[in-house]
N, C-alpha and C. Protein backbone atom coordinates (compact mmCIF):
# COMPACT_ATOMS: atom_id res chain seq x y z
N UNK A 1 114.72 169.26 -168.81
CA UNK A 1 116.16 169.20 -168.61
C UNK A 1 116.77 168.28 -169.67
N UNK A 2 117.83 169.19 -170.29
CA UNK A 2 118.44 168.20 -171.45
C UNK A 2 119.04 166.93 -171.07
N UNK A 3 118.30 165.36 -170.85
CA UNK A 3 119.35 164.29 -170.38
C UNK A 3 120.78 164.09 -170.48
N UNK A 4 121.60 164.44 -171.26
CA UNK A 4 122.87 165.04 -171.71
C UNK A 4 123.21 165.95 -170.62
N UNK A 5 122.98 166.93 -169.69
CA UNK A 5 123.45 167.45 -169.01
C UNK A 5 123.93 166.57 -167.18
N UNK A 6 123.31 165.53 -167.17
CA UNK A 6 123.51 165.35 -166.27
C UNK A 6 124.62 164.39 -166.17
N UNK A 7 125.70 164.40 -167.01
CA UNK A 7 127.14 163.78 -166.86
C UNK A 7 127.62 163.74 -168.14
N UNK A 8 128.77 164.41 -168.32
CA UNK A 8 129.48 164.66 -169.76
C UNK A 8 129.92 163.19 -170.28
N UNK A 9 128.81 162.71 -170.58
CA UNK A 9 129.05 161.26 -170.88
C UNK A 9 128.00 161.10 -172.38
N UNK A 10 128.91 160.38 -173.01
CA UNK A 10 128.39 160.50 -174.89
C UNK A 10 127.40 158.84 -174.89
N UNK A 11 125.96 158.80 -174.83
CA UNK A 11 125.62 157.51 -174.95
C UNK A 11 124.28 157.75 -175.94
N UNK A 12 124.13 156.50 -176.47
CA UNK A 12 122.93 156.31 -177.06
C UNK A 12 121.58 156.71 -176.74
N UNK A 13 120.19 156.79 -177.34
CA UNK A 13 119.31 157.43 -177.23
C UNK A 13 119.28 155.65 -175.98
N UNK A 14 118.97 154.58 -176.56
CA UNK A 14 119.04 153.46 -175.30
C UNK A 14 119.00 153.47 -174.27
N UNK A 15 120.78 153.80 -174.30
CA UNK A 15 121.31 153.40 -173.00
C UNK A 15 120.92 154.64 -171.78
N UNK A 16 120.55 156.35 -172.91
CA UNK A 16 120.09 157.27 -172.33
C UNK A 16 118.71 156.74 -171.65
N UNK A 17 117.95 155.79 -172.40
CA UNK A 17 116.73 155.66 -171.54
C UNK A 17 116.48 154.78 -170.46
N UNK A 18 117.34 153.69 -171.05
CA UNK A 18 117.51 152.98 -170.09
C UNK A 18 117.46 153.33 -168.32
N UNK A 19 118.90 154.43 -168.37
CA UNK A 19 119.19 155.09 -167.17
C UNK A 19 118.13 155.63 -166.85
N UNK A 20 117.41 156.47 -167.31
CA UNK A 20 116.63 156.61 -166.91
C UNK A 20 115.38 155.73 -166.24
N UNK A 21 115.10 154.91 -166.75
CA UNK A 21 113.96 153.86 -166.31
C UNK A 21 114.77 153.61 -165.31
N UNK A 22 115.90 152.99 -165.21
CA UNK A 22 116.67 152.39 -164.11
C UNK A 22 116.35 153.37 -162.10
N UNK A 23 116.58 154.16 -163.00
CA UNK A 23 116.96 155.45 -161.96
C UNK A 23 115.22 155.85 -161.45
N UNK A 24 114.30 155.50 -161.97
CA UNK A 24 112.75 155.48 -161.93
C UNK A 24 112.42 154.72 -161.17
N UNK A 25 112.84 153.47 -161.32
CA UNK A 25 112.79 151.78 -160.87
C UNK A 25 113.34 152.02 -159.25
N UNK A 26 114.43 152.89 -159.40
CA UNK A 26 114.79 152.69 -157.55
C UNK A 26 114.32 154.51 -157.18
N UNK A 27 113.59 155.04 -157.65
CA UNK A 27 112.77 155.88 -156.88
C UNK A 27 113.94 157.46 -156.69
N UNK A 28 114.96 156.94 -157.68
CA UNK A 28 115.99 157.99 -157.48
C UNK A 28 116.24 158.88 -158.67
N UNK A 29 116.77 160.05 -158.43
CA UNK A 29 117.32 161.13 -159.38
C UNK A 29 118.37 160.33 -160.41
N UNK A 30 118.29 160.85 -161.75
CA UNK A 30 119.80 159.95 -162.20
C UNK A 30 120.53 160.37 -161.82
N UNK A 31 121.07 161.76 -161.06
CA UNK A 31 122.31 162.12 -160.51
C UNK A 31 122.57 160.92 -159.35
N UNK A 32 121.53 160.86 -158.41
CA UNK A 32 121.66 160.08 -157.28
C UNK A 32 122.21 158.47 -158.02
N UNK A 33 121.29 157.87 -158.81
CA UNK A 33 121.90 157.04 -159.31
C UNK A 33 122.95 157.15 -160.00
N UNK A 34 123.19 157.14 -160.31
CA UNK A 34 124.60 157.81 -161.30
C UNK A 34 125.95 157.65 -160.32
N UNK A 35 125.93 158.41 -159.38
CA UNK A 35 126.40 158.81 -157.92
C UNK A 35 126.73 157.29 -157.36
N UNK A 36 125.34 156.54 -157.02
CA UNK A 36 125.24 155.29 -156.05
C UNK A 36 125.58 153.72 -157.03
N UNK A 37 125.42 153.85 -158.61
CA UNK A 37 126.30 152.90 -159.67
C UNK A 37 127.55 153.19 -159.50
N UNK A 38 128.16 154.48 -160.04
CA UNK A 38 129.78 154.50 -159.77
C UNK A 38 130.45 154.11 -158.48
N UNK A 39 129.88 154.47 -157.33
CA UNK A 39 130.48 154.13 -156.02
C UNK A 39 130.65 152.72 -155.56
N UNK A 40 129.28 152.12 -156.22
CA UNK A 40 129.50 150.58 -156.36
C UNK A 40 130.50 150.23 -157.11
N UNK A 41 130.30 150.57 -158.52
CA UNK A 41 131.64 150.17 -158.96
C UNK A 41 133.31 150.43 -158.53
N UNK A 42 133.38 151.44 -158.02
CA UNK A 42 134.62 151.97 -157.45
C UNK A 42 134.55 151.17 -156.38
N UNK A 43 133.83 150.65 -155.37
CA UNK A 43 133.90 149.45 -154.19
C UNK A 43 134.54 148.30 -154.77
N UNK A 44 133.86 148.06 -155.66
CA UNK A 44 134.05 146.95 -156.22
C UNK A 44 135.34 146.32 -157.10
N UNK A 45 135.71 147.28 -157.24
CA UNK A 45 137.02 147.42 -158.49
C UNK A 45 138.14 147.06 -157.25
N UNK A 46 138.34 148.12 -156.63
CA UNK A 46 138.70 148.10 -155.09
C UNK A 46 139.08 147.07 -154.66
N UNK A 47 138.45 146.39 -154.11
CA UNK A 47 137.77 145.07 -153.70
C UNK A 47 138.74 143.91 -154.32
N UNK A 48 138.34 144.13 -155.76
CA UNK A 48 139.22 143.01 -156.15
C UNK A 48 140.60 143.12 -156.77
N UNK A 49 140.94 144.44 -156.62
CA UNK A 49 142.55 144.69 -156.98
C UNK A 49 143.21 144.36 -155.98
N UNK A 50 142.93 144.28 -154.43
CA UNK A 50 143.23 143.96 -153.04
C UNK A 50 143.18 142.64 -153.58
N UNK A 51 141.88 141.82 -153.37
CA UNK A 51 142.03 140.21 -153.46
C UNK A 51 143.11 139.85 -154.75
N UNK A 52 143.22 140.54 -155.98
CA UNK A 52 144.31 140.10 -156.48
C UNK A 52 145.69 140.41 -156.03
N UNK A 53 145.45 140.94 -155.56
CA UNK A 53 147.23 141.62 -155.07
C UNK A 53 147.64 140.52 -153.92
N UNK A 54 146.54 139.74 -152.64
CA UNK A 54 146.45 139.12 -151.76
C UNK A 54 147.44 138.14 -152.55
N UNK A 55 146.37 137.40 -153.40
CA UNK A 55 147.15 136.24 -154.32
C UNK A 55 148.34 136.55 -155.14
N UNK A 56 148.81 137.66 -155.51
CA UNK A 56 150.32 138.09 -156.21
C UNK A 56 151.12 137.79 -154.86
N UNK A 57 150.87 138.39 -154.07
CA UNK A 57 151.42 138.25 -152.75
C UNK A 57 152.01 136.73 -151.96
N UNK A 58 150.64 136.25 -152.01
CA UNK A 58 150.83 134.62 -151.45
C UNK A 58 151.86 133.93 -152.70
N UNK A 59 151.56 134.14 -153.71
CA UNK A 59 152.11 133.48 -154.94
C UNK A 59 154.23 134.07 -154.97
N UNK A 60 154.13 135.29 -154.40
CA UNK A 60 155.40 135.65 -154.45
C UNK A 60 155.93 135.07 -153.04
N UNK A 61 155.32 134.53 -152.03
CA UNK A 61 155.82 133.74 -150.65
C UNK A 61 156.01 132.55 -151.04
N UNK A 62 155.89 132.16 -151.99
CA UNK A 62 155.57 130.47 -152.67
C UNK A 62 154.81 129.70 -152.18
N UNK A 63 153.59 130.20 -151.86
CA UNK A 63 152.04 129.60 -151.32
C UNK A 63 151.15 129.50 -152.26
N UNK A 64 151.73 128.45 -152.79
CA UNK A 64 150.58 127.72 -154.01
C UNK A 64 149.54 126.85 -153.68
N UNK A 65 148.78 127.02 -154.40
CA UNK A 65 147.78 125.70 -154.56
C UNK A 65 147.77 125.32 -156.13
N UNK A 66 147.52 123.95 -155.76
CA UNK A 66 146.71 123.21 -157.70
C UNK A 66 145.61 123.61 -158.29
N UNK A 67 145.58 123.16 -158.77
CA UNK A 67 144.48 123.74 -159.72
C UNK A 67 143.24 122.96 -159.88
N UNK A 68 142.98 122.04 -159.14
CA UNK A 68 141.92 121.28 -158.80
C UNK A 68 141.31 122.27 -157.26
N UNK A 69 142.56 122.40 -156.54
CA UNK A 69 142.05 123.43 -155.32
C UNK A 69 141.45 124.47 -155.29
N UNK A 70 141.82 125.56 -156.96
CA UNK A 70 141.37 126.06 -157.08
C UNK A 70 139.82 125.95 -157.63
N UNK A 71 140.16 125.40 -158.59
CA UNK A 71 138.26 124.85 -159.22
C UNK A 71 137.63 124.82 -157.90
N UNK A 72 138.08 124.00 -156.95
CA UNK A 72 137.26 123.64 -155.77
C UNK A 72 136.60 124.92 -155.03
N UNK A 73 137.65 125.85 -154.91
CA UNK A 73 137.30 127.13 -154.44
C UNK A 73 136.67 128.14 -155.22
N UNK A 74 136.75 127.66 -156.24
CA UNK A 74 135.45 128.72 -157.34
C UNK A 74 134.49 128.13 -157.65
N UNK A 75 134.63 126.65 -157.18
CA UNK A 75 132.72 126.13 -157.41
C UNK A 75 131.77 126.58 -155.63
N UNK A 76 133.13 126.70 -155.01
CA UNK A 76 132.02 126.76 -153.65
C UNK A 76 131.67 127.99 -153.35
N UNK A 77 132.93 129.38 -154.16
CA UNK A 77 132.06 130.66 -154.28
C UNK A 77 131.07 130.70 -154.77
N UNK A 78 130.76 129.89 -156.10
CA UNK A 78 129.77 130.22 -156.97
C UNK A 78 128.25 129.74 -156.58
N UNK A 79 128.85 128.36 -155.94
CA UNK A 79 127.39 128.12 -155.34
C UNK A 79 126.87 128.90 -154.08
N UNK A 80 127.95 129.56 -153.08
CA UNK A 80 127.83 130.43 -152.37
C UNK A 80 126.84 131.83 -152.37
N UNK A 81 127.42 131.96 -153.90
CA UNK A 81 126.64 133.41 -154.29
C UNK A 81 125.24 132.89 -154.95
N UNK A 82 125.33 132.13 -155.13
CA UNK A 82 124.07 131.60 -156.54
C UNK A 82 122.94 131.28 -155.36
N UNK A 83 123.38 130.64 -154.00
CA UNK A 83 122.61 130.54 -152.63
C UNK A 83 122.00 132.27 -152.20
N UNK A 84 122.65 132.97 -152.49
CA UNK A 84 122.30 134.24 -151.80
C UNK A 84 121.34 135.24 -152.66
């Protein structure tokens, strides 16, 4: 099967193999992967056009914070996630 057929998508001999190994690695079709990367990404995109819009939102109610508050709240995500 020509790798090229399985999404009208123009990539390197690489990144073509890559996907592939990738898609090997979790025991799946590259369609399936292909399929289960984009949907993540489309979650994800999602996800944070909401959380930005939250904050356009709060910011247009005049619910600010400083900017020390904020640092504060992106060091305790980060160690949050970096824990998980």
């Amino acid at each position: 099967m020509d790798p090229r057929s399985i999404i009208p998508l123009d990539m390197d001999e690489s990144l073509r193999t890559a996907l592939h190994a990738a898609a090997a690695w979790r025991h799946m079709s590259v369609d399936d992967y292909l399929r289960d990367v984009i949907g993540t990404a489309v979650r994800m995109d999602t996800e944070l056009a909401a959380f930005v819009q939250e904050g356009i939102d709060s910011a247009d109610r005049g619910e600010l914070i400083s900017q020390d508050e904020m640092e504060a709240w992106f060091e305790a995500r980060y160690r949050s996630a970096a824990a998980e």
